[in-house]
C-alpha atoms as a PDB file:
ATOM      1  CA  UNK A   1    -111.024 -33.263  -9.358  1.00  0.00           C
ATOM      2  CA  UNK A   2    -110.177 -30.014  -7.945  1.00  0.00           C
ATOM      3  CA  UNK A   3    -107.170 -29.842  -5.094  1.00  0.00           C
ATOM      4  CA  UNK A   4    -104.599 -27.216  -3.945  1.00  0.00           C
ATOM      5  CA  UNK A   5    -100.764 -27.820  -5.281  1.00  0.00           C
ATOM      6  CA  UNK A   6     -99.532 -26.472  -1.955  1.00  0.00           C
ATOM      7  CA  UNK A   7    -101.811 -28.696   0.349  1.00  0.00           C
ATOM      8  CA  UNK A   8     -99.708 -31.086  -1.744  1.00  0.00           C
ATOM      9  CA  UNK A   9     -96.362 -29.527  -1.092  1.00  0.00           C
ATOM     10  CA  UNK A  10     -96.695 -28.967   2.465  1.00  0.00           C
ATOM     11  CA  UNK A  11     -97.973 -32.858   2.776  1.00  0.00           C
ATOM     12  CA  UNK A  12     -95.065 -34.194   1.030  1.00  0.00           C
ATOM     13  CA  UNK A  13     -92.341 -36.501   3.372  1.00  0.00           C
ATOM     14  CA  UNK A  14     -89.665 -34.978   1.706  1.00  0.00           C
ATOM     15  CA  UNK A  15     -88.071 -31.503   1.843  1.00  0.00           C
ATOM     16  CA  UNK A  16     -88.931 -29.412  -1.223  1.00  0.00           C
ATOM     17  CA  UNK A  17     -87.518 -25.468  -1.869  1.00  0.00           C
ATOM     18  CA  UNK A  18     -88.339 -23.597  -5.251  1.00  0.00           C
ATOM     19  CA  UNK A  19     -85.839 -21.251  -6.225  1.00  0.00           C
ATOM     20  CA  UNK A  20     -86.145 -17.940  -8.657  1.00  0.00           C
ATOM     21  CA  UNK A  21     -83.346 -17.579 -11.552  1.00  0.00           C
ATOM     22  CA  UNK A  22     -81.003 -15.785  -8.714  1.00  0.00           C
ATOM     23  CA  UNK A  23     -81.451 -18.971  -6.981  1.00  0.00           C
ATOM     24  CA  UNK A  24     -83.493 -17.429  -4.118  1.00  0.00           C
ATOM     25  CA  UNK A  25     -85.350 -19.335  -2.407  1.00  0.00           C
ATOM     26  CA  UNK A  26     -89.170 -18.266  -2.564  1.00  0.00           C
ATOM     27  CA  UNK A  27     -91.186 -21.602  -1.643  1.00  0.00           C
ATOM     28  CA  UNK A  28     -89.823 -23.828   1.661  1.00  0.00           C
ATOM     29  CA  UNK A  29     -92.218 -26.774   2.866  1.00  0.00           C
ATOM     30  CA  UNK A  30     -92.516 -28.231   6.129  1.00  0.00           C
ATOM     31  CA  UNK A  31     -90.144 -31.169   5.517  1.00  0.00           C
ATOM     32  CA  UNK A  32     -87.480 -29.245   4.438  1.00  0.00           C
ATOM     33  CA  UNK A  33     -87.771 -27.498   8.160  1.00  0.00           C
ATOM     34  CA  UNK A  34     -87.785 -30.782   9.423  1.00  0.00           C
ATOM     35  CA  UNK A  35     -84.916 -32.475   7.749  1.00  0.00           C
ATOM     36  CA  UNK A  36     -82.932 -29.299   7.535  1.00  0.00           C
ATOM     37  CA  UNK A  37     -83.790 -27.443  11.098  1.00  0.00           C
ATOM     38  CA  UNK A  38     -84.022 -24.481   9.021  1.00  0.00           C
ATOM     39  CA  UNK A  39     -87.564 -22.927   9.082  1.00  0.00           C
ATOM     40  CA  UNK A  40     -89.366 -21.066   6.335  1.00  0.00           C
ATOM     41  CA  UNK A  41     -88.957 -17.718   7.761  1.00  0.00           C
ATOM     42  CA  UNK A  42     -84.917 -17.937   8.012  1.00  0.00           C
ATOM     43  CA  UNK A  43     -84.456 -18.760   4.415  1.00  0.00           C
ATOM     44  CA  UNK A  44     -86.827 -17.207   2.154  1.00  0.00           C
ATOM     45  CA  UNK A  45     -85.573 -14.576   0.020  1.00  0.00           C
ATOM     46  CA  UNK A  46     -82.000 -16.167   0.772  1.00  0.00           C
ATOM     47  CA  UNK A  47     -79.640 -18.194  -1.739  1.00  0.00           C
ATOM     48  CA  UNK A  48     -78.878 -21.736  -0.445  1.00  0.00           C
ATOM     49  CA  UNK A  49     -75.327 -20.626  -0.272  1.00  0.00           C
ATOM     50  CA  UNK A  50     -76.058 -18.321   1.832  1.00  0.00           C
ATOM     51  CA  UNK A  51     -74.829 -19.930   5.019  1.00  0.00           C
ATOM     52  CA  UNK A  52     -77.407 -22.409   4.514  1.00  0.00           C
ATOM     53  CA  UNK A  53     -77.203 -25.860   3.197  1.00  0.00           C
ATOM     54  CA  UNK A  54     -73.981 -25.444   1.439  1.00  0.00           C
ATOM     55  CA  UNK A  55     -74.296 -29.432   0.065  1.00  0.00           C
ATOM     56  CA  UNK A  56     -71.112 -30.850  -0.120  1.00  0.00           C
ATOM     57  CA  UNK A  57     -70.439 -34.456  -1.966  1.00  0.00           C
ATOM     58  CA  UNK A  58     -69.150 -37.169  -0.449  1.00  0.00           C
ATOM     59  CA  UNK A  59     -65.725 -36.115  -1.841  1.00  0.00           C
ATOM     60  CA  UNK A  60     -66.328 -32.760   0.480  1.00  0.00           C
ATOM     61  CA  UNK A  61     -66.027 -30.512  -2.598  1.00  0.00           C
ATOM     62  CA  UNK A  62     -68.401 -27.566  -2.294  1.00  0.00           C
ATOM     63  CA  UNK A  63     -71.138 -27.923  -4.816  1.00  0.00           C
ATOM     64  CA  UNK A  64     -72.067 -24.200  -4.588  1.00  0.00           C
ATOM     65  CA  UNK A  65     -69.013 -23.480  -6.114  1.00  0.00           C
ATOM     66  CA  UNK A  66     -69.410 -24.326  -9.488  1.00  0.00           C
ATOM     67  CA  UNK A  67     -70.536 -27.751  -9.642  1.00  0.00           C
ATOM     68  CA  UNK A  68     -74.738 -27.295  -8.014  1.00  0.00           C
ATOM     69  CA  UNK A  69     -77.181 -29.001  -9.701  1.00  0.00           C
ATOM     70  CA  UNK A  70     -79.729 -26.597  -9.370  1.00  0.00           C
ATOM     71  CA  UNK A  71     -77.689 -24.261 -11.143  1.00  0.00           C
ATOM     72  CA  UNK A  72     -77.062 -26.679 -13.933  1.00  0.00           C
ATOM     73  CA  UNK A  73     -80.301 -27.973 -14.021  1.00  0.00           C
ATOM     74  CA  UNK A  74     -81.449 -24.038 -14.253  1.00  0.00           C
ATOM     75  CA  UNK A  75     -78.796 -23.815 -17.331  1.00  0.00           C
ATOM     76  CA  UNK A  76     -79.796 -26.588 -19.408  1.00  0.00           C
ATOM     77  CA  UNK A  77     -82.896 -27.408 -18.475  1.00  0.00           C
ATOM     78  CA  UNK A  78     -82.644 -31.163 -17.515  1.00  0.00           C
ATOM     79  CA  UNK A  79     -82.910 -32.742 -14.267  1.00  0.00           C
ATOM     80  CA  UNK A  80     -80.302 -34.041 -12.090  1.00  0.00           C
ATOM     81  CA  UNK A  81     -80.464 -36.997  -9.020  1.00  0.00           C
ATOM     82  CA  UNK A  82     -77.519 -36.977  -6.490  1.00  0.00           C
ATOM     83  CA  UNK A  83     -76.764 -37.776  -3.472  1.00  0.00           C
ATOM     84  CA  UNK A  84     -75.111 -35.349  -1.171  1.00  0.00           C
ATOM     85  CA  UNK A  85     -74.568 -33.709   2.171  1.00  0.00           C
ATOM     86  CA  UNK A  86     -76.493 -30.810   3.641  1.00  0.00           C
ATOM     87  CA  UNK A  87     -75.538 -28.671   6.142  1.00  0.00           C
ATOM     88  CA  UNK A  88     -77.808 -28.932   9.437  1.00  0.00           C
ATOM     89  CA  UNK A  89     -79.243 -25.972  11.494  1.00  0.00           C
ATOM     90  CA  UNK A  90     -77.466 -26.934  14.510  1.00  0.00           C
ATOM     91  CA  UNK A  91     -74.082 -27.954  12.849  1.00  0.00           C
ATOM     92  CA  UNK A  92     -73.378 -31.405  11.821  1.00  0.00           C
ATOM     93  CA  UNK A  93     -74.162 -32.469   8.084  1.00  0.00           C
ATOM     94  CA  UNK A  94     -76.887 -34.869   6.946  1.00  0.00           C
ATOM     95  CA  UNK A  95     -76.905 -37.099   3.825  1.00  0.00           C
ATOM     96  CA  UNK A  96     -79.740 -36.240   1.255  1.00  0.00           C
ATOM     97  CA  UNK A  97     -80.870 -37.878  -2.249  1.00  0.00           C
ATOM     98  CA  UNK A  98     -81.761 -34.713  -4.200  1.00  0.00           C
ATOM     99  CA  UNK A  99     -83.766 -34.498  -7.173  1.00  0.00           C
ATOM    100  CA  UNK A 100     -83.635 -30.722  -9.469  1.00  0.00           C
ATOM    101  CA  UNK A 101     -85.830 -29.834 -11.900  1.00  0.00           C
ATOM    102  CA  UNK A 102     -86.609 -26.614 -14.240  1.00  0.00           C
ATOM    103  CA  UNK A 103     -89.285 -24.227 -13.438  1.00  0.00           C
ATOM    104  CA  UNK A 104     -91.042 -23.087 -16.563  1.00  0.00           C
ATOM    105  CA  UNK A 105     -93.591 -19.991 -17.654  1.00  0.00           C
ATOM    106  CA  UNK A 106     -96.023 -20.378 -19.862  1.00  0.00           C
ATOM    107  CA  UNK A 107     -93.546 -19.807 -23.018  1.00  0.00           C
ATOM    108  CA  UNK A 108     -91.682 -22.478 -21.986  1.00  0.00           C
ATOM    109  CA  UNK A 109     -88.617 -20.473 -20.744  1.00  0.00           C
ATOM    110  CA  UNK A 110     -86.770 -21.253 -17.340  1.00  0.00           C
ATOM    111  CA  UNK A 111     -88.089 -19.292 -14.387  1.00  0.00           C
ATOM    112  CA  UNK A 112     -86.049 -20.960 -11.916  1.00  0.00           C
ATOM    113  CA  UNK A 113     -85.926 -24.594 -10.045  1.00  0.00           C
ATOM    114  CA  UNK A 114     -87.285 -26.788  -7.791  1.00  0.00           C
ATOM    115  CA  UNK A 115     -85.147 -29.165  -5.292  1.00  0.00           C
ATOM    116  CA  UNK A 116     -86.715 -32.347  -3.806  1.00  0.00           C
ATOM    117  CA  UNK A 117     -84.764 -34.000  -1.123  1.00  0.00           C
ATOM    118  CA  UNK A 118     -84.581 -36.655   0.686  1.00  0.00           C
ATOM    119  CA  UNK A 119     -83.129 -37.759   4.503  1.00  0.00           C
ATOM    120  CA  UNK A 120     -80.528 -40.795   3.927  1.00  0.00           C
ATOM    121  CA  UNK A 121     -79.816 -40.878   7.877  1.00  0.00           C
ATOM    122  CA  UNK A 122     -82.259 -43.578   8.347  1.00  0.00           C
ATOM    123  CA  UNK A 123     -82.978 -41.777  11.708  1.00  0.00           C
ATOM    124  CA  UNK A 124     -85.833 -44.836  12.755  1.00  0.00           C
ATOM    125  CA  UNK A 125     -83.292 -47.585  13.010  1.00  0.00           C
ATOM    126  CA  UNK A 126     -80.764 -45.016  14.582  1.00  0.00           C
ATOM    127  CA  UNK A 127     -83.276 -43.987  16.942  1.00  0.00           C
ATOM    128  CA  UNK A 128     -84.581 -47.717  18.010  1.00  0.00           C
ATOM    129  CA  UNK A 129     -80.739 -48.481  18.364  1.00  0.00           C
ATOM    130  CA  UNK A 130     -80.328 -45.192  21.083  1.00  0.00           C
ATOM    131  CA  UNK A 131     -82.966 -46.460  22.705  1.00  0.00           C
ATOM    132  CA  UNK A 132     -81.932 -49.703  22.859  1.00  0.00           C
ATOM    133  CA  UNK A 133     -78.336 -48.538  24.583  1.00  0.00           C
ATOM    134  CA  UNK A 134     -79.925 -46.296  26.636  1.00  0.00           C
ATOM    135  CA  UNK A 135     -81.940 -49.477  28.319  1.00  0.00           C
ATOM    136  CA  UNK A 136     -78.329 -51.432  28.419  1.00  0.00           C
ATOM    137  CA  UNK A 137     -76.552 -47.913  30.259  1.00  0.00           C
ATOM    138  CA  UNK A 138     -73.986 -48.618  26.881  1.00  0.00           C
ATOM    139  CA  UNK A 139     -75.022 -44.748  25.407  1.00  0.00           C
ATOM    140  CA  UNK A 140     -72.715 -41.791  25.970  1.00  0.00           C
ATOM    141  CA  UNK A 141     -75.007 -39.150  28.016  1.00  0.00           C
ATOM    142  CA  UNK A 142     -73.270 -36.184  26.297  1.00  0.00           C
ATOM    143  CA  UNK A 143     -73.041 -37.141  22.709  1.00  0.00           C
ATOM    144  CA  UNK A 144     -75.773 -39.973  22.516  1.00  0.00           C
ATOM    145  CA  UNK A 145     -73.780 -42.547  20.628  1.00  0.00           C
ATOM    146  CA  UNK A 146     -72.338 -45.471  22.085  1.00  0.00           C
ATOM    147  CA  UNK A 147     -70.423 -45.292  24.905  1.00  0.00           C
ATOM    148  CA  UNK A 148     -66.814 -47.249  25.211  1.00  0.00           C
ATOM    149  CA  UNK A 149     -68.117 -49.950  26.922  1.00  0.00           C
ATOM    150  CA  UNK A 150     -70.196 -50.774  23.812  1.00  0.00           C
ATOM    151  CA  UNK A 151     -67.604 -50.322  21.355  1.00  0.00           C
ATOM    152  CA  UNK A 152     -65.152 -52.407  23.351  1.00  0.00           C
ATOM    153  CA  UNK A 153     -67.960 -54.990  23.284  1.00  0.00           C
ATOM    154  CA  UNK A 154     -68.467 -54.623  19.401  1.00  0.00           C
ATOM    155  CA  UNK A 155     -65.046 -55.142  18.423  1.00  0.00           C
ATOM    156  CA  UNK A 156     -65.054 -58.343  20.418  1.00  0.00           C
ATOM    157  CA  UNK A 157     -67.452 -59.056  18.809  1.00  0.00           C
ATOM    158  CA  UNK A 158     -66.414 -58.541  15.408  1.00  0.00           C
ATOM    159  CA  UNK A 159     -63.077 -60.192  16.116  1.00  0.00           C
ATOM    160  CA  UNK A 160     -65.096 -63.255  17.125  1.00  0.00           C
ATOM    161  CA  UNK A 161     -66.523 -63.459  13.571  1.00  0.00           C
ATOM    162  CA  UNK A 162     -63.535 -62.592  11.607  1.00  0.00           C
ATOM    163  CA  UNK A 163     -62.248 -65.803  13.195  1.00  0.00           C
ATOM    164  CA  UNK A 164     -65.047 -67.594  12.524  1.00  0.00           C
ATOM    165  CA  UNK A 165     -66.535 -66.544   9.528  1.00  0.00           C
ATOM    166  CA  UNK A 166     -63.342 -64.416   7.700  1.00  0.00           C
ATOM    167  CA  UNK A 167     -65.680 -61.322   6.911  1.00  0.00           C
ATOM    168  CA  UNK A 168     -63.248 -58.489   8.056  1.00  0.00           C
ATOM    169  CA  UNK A 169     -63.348 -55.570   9.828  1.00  0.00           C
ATOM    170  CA  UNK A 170     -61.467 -52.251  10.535  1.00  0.00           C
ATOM    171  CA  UNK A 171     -61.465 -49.705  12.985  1.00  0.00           C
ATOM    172  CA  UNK A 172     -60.739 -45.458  12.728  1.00  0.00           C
ATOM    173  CA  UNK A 173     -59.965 -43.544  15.831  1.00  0.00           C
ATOM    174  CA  UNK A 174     -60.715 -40.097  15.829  1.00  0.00           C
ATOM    175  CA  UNK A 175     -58.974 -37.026  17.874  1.00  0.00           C
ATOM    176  CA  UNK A 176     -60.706 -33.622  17.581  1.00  0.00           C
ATOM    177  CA  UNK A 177     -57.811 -30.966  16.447  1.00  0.00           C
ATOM    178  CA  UNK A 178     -56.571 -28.797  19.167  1.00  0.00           C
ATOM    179  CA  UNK A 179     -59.570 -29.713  21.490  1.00  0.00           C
ATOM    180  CA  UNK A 180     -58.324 -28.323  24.246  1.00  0.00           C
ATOM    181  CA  UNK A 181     -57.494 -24.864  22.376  1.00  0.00           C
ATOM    182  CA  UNK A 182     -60.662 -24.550  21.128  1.00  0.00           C
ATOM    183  CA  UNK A 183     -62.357 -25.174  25.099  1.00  0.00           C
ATOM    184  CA  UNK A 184     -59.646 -22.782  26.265  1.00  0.00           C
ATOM    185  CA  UNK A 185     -61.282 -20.077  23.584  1.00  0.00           C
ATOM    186  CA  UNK A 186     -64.778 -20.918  23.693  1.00  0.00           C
ATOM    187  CA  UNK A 187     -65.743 -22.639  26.794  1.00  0.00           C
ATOM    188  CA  UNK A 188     -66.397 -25.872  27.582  1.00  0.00           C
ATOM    189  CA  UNK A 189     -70.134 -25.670  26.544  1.00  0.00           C
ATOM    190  CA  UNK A 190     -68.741 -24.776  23.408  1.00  0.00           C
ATOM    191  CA  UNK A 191     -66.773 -27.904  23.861  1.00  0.00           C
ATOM    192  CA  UNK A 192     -69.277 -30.157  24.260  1.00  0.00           C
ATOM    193  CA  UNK A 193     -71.257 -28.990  21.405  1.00  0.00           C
ATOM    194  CA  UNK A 194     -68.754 -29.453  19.390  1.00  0.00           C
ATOM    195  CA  UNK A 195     -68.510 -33.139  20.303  1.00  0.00           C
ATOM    196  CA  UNK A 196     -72.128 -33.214  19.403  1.00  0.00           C
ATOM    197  CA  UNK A 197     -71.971 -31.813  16.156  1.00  0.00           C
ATOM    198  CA  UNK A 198     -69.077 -34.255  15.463  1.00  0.00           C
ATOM    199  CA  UNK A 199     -71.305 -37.261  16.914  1.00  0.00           C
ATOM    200  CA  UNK A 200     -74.264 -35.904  15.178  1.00  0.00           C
ATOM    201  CA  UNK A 201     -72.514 -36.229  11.332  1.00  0.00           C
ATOM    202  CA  UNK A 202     -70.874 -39.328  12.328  1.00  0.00           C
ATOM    203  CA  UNK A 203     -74.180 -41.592  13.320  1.00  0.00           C
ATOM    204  CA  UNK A 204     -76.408 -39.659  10.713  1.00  0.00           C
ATOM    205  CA  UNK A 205     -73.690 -40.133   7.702  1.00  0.00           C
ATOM    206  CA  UNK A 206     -73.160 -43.928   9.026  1.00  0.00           C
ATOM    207  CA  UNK A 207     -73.675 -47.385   7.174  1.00  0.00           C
ATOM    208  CA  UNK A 208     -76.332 -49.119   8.633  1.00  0.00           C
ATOM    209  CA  UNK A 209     -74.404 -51.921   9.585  1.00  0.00           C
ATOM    210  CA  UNK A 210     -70.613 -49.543  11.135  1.00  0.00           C
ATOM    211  CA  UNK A 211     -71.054 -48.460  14.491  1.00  0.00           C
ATOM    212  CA  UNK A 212     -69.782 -45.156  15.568  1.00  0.00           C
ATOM    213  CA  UNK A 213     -69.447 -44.298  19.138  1.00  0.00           C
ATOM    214  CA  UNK A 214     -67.291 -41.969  21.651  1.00  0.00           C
ATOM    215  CA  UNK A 215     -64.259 -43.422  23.318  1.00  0.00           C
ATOM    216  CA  UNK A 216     -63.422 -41.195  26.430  1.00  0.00           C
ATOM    217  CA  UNK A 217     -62.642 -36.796  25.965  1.00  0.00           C
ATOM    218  CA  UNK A 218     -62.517 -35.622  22.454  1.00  0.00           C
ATOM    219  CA  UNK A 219     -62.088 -39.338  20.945  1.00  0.00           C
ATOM    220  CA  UNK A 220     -64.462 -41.291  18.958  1.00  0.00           C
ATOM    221  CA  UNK A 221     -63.906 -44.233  17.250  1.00  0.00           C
ATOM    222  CA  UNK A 222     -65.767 -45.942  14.391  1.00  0.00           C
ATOM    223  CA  UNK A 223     -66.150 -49.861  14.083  1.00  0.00           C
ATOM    224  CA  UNK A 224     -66.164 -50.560  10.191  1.00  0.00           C
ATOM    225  CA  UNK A 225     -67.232 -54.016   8.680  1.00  0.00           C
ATOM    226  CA  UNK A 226     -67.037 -55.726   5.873  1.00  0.00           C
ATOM    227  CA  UNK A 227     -64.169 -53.529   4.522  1.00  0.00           C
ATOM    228  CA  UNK A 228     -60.712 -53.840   3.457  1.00  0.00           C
ATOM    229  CA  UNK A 229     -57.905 -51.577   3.340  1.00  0.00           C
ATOM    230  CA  UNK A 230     -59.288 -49.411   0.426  1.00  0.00           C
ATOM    231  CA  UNK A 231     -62.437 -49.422   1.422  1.00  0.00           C
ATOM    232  CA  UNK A 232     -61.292 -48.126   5.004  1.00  0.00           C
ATOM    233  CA  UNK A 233     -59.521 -45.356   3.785  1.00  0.00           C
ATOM    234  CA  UNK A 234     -62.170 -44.225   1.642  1.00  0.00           C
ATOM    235  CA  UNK A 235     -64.894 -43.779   4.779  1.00  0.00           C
ATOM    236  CA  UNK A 236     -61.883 -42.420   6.700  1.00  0.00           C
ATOM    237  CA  UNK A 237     -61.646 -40.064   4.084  1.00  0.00           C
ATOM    238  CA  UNK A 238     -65.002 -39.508   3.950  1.00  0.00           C
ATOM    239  CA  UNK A 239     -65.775 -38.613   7.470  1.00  0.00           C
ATOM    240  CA  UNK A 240     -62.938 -36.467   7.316  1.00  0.00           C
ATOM    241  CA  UNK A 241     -64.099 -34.573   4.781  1.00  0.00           C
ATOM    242  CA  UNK A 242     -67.946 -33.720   5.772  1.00  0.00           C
ATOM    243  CA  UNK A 243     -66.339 -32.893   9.599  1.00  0.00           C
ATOM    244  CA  UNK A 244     -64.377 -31.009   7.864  1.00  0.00           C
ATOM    245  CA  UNK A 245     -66.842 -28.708   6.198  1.00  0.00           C
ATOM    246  CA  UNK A 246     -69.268 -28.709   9.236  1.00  0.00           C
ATOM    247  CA  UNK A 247     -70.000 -25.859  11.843  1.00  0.00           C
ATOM    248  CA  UNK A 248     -70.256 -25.734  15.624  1.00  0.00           C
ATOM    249  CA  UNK A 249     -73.215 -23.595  16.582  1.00  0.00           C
ATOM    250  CA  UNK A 250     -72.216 -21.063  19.509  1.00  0.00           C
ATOM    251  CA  UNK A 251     -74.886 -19.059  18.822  1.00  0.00           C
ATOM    252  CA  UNK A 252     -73.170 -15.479  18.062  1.00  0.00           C
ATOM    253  CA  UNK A 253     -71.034 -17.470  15.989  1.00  0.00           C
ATOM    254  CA  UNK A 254     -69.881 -20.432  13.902  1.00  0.00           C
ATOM    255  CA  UNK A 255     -66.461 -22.431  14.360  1.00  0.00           C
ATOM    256  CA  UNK A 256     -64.984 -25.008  12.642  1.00  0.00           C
ATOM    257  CA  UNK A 257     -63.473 -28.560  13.723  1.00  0.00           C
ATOM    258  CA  UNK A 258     -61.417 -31.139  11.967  1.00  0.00           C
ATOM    259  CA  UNK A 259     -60.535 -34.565  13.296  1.00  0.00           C
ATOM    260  CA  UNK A 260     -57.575 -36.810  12.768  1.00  0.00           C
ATOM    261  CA  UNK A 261     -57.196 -40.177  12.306  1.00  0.00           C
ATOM    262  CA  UNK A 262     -55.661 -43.782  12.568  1.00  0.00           C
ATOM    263  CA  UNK A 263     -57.149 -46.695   9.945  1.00  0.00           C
ATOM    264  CA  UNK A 264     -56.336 -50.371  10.385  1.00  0.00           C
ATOM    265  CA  UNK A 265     -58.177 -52.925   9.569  1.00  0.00           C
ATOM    266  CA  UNK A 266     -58.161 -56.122  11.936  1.00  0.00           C
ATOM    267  CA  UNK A 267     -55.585 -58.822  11.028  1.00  0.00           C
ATOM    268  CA  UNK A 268     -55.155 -62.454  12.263  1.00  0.00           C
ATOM    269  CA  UNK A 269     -53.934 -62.852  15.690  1.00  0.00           C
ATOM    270  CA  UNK A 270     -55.587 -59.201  17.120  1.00  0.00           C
ATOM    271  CA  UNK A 271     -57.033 -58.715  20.219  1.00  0.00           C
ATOM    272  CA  UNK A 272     -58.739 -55.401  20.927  1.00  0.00           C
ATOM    273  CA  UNK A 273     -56.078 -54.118  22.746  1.00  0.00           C
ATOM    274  CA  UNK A 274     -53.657 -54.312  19.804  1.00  0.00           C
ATOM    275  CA  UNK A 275     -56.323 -53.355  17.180  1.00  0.00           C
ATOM    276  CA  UNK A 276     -56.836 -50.009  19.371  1.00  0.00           C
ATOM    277  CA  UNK A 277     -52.993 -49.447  20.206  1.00  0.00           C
ATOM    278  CA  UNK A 278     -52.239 -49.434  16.880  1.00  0.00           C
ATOM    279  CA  UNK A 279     -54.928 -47.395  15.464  1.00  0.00           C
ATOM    280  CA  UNK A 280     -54.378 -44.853  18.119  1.00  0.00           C
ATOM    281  CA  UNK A 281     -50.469 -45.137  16.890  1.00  0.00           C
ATOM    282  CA  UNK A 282     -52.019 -43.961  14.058  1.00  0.00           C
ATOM    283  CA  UNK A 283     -53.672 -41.249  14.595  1.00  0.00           C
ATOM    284  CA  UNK A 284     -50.727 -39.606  16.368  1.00  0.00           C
ATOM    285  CA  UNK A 285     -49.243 -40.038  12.957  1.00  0.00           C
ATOM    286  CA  UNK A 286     -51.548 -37.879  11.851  1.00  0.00           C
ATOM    287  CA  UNK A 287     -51.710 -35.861  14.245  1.00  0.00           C
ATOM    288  CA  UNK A 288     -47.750 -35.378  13.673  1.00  0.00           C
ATOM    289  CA  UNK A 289     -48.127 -35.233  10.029  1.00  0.00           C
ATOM    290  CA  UNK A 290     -50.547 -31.884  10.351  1.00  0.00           C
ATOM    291  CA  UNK A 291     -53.415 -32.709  11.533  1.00  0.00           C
ATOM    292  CA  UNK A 292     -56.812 -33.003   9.475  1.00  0.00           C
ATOM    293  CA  UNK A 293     -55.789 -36.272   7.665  1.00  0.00           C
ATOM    294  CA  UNK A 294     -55.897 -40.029   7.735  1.00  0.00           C
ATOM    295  CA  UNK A 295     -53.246 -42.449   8.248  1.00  0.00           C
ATOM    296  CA  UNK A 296     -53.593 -46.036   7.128  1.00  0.00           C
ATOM    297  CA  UNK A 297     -51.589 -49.017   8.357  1.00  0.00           C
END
């Protein structure tokens, strides 16, 4: 049976790079445009750290910096699987299951490697779900998450079942750092892309099951479930981190944004209107403690 290895490549659902022993990137395939925004002819002959990619764990340490498993991989020879967080074309980061393996010549020394990766954002159920809200006017126009009125309704919602059922639930209110600054320097189209970069690596970094939406100006607000304090923190943490490390697109030039942020997690007698008040306490807290952090209560 005779067929063509990059037919193959270039047919494959998931991104796939090849890089030399420089880690320059020499092979790109359509997927990896796709899932990365980046096309062929903007990377190759580039590093991935070139002010590409630049994965990031969920921790929000820089892998490029010592701890990339292509490198590794290229070092020892073995493979690696993670999962980690790519940087996207137009700003925001997306979650990827990566696979690295060693390239090999014909004497069986190491030539380079090969990355296959993989888009965790589940973008089908995200995208049903937009339409969905879009049908029920409950989607944000600008941002294309859900709008207040839908997280107002969720929360209900969720405070419903915690009375019923006991599963329980927490809620993180965000507040983009010096906002208004940033408008002031860049424009409000800058502005508003930044709120879509920010919306962007919320929904696509999301649980399945949490609900992330945009709560009036620069404030989002994430409904968490089946979480408890710890567990709270940590996706807190979490989405502070990858915001953190991601870049607005302005076109001549790349900015970055951090958020902070209020944690509490629902407790017996709570309507919305004290879950919210006190979350938003919160992240004045933060916002008072330096900005770029997480407070818990």
């Amino acid at each position: 049976m005779n067929f063509d290895v990059r037919d193959l490549i270039e047919n494959l659902h998931d991104g796939i790079y090849f890089v030399d022993l420089e880690r320059k990137i020499f092979r790109w395939n359509k997927a990896a445009e796709t899932i990365s925004g980046y096309p062929e002819s903007r990377v190759l002959g580039s590093r991935c750290a070139d002010d590409l990619l630049m994965h990031v764990d969920s921790d929000g340490n820089k892998l490029c910096l010592g701890m990339c498993p292509l490198a590794q991989t290229m070092n020892d020879g073995k493979t690696r699987e993670a999962e980690v967080y790519l940087h996207h074309r137009d700003g925001h980061r997306v979650p990827v299951w990566i696979r690295t393996t060693p390239l090999r010549d014909e004497q069986g020394q190491i030539m380079g490697a090969a990355e296959l990766f993989s888009d965790l954002s589940q973008k089908e159920a995200t995208t049903l779900r937009l339409k969905e809200l879009e049908q029920l006017t409950l989607l944000d126009s600008l941002t294309q998450m859900a709008n207040r009125r839908y997280l107002e309704s969720e929360i209900k919602s969720r405070l419903s079942e915690s009375i019923r059922c006991g599963l329980r639930f927490g809620v993180l209110f965000f507040d983009i750092d010096h906002f208004k600054q940033f408008n002031d320097s860049f424009g409000h189209e800058a502005g508003d892309r930044a709120l879509q970069t920010i919306a962007r690596t919320l929904t696509s970094t999301a649980r399945s099951y949490d609900l992330f939406g945009r709560w009036g100006g620069e404030e989002f607000v994430g409904v968490i479930r089946n979480v408890d304090r710890k567990g709270l923190l940590a996706i807190g943490e979490r989405c502070r981190k990858l915001i953190e490390h991601t870049q607005v697109d302005l076109g001549s030039s790349r900015q970055k944004v951090t958020i902070s942020i209020g944690a509490s997690v629902a407790e017996p007698g709570d309507d919305i209107h004290a879950l919210i008040k006190r979350a938003d306490q919160l992240m004045y807290q933060s916002k008072a403690g330096g900005r770029n952090r997480i407070t818990l209560g």
